[in-house]
Protein backbone atom coordinates (compact mmCIF):
# COMPACT_ATOMS: atom_id res chain seq x y z
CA UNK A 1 71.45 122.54 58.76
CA UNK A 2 70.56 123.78 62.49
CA UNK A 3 66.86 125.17 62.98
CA UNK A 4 66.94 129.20 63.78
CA UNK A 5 66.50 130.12 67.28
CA UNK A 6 62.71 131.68 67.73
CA UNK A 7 61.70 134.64 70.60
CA UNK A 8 58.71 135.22 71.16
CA UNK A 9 57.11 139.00 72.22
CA UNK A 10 60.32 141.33 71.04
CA UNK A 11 60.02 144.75 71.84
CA UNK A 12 61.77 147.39 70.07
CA UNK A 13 64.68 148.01 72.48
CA UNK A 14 65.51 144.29 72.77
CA UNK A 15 65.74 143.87 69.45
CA UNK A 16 67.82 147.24 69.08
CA UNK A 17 69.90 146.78 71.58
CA UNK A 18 70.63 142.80 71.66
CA UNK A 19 68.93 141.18 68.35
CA UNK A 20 70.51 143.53 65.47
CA UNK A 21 74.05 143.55 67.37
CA UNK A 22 74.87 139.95 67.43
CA UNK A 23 74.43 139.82 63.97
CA UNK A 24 72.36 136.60 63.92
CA UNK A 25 69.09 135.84 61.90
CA UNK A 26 66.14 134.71 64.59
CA UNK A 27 62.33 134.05 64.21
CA UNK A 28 60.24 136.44 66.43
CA UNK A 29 56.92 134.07 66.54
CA UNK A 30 53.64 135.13 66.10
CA UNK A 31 55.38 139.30 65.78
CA UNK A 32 52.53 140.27 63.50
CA UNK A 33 49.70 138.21 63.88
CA UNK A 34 47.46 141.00 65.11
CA UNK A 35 47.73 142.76 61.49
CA UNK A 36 44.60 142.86 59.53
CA UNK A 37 45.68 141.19 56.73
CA UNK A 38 46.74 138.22 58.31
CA UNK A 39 43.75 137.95 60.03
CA UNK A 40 41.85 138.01 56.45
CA UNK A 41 44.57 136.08 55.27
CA UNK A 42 42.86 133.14 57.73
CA UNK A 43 39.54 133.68 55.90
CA UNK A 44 40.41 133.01 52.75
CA UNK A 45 42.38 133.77 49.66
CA UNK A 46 39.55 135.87 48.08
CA UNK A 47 39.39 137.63 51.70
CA UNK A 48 43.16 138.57 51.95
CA UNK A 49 42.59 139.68 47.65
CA UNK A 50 40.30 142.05 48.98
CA UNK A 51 42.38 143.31 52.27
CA UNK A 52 44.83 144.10 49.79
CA UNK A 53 43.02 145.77 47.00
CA UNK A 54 40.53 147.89 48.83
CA UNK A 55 42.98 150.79 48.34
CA UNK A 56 44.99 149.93 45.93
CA UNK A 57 46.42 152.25 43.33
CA UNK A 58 45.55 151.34 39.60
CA UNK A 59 49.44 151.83 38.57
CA UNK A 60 50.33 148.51 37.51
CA UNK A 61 52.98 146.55 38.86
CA UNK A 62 55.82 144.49 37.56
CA UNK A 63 55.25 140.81 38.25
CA UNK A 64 57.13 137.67 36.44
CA UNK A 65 56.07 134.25 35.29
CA UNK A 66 57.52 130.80 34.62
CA UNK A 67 56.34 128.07 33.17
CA UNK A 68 55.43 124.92 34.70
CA UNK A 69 58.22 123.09 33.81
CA UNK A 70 60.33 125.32 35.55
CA UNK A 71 58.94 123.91 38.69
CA UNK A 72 58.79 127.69 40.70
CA UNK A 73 62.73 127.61 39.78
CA UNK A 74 63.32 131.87 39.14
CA UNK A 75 66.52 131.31 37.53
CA UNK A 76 68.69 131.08 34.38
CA UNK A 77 68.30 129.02 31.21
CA UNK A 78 70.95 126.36 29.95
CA UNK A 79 71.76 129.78 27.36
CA UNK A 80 72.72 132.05 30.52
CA UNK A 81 69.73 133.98 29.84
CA UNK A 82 66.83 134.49 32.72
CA UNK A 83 64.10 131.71 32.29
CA UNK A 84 61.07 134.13 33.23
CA UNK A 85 58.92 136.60 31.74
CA UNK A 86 57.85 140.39 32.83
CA UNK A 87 54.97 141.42 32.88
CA UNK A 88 52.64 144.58 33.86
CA UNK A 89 49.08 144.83 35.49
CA UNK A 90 47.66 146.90 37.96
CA UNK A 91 48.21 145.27 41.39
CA UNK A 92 44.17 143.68 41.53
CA UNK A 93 44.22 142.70 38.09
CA UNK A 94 47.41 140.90 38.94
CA UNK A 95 45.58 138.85 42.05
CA UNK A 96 42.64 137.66 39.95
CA UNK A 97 45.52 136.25 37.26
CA UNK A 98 47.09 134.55 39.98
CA UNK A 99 43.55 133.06 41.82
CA UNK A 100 42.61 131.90 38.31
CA UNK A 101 46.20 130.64 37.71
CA UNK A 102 46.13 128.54 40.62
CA UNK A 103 43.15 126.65 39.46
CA UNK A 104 44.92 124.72 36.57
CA UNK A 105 46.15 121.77 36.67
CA UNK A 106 49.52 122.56 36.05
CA UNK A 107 49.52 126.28 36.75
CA UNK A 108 52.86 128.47 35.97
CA UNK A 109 54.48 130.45 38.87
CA UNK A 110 53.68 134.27 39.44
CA UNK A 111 55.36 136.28 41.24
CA UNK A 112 54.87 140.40 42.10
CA UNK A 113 57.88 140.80 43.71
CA UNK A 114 58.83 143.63 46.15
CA UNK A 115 55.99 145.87 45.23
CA UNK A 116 56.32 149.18 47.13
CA UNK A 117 52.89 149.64 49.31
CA UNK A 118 53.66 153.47 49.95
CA UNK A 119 53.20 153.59 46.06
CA UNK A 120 50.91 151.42 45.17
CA UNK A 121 49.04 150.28 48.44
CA UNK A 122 48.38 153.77 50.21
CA UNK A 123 47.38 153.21 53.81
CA UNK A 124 48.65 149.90 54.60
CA UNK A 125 51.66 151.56 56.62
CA UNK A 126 49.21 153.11 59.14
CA UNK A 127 47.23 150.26 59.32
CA UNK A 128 50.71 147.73 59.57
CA UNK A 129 52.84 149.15 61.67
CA UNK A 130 56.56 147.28 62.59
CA UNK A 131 57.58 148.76 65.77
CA UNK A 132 61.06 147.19 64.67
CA UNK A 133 62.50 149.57 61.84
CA UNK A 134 63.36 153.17 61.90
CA UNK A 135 60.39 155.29 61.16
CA UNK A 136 59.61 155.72 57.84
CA UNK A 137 61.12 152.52 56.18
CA UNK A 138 59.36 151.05 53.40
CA UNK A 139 57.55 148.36 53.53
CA UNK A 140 57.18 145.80 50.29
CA UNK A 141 54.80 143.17 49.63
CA UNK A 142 55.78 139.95 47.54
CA UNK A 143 53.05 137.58 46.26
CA UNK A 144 52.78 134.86 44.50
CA UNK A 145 52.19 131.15 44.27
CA UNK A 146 54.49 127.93 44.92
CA UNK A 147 57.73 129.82 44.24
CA UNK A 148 61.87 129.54 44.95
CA UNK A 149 63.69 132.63 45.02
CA UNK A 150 67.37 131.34 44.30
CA UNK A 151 69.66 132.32 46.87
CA UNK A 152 71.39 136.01 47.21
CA UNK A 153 72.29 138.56 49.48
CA UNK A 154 70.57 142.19 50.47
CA UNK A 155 73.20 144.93 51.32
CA UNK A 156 70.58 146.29 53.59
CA UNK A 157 69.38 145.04 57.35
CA UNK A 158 65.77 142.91 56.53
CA UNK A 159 62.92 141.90 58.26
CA UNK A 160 60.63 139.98 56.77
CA UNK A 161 56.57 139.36 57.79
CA UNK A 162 54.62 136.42 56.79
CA UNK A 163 51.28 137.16 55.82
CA UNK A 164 49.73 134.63 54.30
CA UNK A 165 51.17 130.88 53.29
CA UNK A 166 54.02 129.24 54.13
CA UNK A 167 57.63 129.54 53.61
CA UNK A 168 61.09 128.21 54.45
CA UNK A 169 63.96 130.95 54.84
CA UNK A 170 67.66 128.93 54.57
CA UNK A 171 70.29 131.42 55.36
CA UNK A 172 73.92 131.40 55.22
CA UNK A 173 76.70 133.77 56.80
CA UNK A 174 78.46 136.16 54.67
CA UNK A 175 82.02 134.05 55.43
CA UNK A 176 80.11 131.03 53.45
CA UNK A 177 80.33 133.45 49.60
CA UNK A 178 82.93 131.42 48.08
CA UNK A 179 81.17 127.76 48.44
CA UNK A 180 77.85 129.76 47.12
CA UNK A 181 79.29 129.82 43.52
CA UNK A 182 77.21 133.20 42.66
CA UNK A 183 76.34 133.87 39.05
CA UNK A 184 76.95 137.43 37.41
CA UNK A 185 76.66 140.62 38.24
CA UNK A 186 75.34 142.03 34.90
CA UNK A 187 72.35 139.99 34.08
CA UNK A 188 69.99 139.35 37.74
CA UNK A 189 66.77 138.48 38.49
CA UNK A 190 66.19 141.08 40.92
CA UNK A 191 69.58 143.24 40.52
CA UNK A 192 71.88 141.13 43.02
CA UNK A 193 74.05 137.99 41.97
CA UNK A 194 72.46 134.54 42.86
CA UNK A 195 73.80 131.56 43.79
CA UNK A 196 74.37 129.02 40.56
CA UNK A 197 73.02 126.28 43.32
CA UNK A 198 69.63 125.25 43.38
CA UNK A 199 69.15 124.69 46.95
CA UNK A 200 66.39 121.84 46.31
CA UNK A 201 68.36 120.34 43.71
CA UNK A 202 72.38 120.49 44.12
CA UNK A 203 74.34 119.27 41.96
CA UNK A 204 77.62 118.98 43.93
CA UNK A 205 79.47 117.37 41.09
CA UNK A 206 79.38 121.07 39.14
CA UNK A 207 79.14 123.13 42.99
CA UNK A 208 81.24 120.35 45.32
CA UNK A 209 82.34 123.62 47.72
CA UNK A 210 78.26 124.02 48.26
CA UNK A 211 77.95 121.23 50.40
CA UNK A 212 80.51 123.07 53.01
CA UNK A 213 77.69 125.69 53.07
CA UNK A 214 75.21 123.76 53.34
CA UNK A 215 77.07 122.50 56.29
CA UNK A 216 77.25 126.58 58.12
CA UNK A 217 73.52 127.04 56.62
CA UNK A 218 70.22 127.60 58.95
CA UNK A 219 66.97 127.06 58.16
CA UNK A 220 63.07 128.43 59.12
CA UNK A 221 60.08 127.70 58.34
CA UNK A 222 57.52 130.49 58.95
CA UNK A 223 53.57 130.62 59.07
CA UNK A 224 51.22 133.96 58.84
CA UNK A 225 52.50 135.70 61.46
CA UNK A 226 56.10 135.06 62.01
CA UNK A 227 58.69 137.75 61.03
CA UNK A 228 62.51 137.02 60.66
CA UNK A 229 65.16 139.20 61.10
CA UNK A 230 68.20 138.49 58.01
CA UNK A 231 70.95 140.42 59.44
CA UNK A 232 73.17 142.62 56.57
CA UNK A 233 74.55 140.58 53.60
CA UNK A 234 73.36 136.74 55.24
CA UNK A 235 72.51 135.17 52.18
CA UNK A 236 69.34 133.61 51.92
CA UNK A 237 67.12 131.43 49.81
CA UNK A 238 62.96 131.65 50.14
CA UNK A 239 60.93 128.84 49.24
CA UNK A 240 56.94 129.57 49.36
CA UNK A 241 54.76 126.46 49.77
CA UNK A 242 50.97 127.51 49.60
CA UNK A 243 48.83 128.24 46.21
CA UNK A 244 48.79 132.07 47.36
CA UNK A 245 51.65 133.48 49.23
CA UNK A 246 51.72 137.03 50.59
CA UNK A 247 55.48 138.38 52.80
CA UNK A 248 55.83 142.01 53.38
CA UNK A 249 59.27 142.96 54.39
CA UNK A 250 61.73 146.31 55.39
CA UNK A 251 64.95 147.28 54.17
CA UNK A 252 67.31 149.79 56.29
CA UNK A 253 70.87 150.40 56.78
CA UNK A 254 72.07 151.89 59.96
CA UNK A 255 75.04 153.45 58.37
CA UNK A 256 75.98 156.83 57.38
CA UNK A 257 73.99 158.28 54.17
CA UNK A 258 76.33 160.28 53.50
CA UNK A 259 78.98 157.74 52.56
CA UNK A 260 79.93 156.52 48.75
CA UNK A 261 78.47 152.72 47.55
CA UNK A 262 80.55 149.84 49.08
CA UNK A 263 79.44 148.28 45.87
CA UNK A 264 81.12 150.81 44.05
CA UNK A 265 84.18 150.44 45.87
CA UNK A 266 84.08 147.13 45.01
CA UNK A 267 84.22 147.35 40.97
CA UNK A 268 86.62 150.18 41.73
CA UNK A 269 88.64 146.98 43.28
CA UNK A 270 88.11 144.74 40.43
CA UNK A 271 88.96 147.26 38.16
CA UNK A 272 92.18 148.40 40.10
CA UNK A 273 93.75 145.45 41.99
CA UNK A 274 92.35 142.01 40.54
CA UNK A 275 94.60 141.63 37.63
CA UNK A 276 97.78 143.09 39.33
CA UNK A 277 100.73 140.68 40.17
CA UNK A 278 100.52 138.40 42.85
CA UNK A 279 102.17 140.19 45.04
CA UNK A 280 101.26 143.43 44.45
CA UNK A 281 97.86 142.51 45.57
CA UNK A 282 99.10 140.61 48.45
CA UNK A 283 100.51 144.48 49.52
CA UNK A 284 96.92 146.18 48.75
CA UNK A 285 95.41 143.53 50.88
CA UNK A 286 97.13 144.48 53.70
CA UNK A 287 96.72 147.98 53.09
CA UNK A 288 92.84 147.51 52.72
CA UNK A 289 93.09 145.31 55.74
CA UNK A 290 94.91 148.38 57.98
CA UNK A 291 93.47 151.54 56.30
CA UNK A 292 89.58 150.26 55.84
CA UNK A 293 89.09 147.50 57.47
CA UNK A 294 90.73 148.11 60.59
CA UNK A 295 92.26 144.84 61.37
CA UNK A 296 94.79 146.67 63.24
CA UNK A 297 92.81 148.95 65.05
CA UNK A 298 92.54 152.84 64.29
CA UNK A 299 95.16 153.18 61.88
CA UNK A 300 95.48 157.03 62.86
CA UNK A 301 95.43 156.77 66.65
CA UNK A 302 98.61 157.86 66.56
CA UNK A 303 98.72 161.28 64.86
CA UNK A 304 97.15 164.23 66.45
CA UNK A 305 93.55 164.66 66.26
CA UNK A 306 94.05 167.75 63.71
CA UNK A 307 96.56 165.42 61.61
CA UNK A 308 94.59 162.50 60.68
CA UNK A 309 92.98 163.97 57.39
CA UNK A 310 91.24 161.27 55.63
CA UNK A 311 92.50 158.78 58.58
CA UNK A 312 89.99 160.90 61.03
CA UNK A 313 86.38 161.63 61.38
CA UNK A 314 84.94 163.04 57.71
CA UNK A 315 82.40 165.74 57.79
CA UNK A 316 79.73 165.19 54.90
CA UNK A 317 81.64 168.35 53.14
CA UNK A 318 84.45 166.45 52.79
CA UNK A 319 83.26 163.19 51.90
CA UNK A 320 81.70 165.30 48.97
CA UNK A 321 85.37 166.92 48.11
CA UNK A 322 87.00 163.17 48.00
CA UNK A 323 84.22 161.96 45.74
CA UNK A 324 84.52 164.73 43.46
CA UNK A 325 88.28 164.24 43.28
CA UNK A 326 87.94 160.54 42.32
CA UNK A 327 85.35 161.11 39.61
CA UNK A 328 87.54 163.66 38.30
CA UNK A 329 90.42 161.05 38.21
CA UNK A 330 88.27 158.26 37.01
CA UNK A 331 87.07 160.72 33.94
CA UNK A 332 88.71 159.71 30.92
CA UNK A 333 88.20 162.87 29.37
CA UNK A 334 89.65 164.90 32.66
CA UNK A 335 92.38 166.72 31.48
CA UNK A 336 93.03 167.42 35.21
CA UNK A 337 93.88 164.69 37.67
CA UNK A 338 93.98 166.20 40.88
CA UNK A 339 94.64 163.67 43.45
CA UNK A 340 92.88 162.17 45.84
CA UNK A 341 93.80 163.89 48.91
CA UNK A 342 94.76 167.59 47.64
């Protein structure tokens, strides 16, 4: 695995204009060192506790737990069921568990994952600003103690802020998702697939393809402070070193709102073309490759601009017209089917 590149004093138009376009993850050292709560973060856990508590909301938060054994492992029994339990405080009672956790011997891993501080932290956004994102994205706090989250993918542009502890992002390019042997879409820990792979503990007898991805994988390891940016759909797996480990990070897409789910599209797929013949779906790929994917180019550059129907430009009124079409033809109980393109 290669180290991740690191830049140091980003503004926002570098980053918009030659970070987010090439599509790679980098470090941006030191990008949020000035925040309060990494400076009480550097006094002490009870300090940073407090930084994040003062105005906390009493709505309690979901946060998980494994047992010791599991060695900070969130993942899936030998059964196929998840090997952690849920549970709900409000977000202080939750920080004295874990600072009273982390004084046994062999304490269990806690985790408040992804806990939305518009909701339930009011005030940190004006007092944490990331020049980065588009105004108004959320910002999320994990904590937690010596924890692995197994690797997955976001469907979303991410950057992610150290705040207190250490941790080391490895990251892998979206090419790499058929060496990452990912486990099911049904049952998740956090509502995306995960690789089957522990990272710190391979077995490439079961996962032999994971070792080619270990081979296209990058790796970096982050203080307080650092922020990295994980570019859309680079899977990545986050291992947090210290007793008490605070990240706050943003999700935002750049795309059109307007548009239907990708993932959608995708059990559409699964539902429609997987199980066809061979060749049959050797026809829709090349038909998904010209029509959606463009591998050819713009596959209506050659009709007149008032021609192109569903091959042109769609206005959010019409994007609305498709969708109803298809859920009318997806219906089972439709009695009419009226096309997709009437």
């Amino acid at each position: 695995m290669k180290a991740l590149p690191t830049v140091t004093s980003v503004t926002a138009r570098e980053f918009e204009e030659e970070i987010r376009p090439a599509g790679q993850p980098v470090v941006m050292k030191g990008h949020v060192a000035q925040w309060p709560i990494v400076q009480a973060a550097r006094i002490g856990d009870e300090a940073l506790a407090a930084a994040i508590t003062a105005n906390a909301s009493s709505e309690p938060v979901m946060f998980s737990s494994l047992p010791p054994e599991e060695r900070g492992l969130f993942h899936y029994t030998s059964e196929g069921q998840l090997n952690f339990a849920r549970h709900e405080a409000p977000l202080a009672a939750f920080l004295q568990y874990l600072l009273a956790e982390n004084q046994q011997p062999l304490p269990r891993t806690m985790a408040a994952q992804g806990v939305n501080v518009t909701r339930f932290v009011p005030g940190f956004d004006q007092a944490h600003r990331l020049d980065l994102v588009p105004p108004g994205t959320t910002a999320r706090m994990w904590i937690g103690n010596r924890a692995c989250v197994a690797t997955h993918g976001d469907d979303l542009e991410n950057i992610a802020c150290v705040v207190a502890g250490k941790r080391r992002f490895t990251l892998f390019p979206p090419e790499q998702i058929a060496n990452l042997y990912l486990g099911p879409f049904e049952l998740t820990p956090g509502g995306t697939p995960i690789s089957m792979v522990h990272l710190t503990e391979p077995d490439l007898d079961r996962y032999p393809r994971f070792a080619e991805a270990l081979e296209a994988a990058v790796y970096a390891d982050l203080e307080p402070g650092d922020a990295i940016y994980v570019p859309y759909q680079w899977y990545h797996h986050v291992q947090a070193f210290a007793p008490v480990n605070v990240l706050v990070n943003y999700w935002w897409s750049p795309a059109r709102e307007d548009l239907a789910s990708p993932w959608d599209a995708m059990l559409l797929g699964m539902l429609a073309l997987r199980e066809l013949p061979e060749d049959q779906r050797a026809a829709w790929r090349a038909l998904l490759d010209h029509y959606v994917f463009k591998t050819n180019g713009d596959p209506g550059e050659h009709l007149p601009e008032d021609q192109r129907g569903v091959l042109g430009a769609l206005s959010t009124t019409r994007i609305r017209e498709l969708l109803a079409d298809l859920r009318a033809n997806l219906d089972p109980a439709s009695t009419e089917k009226r096309g997709p393109l009437r």
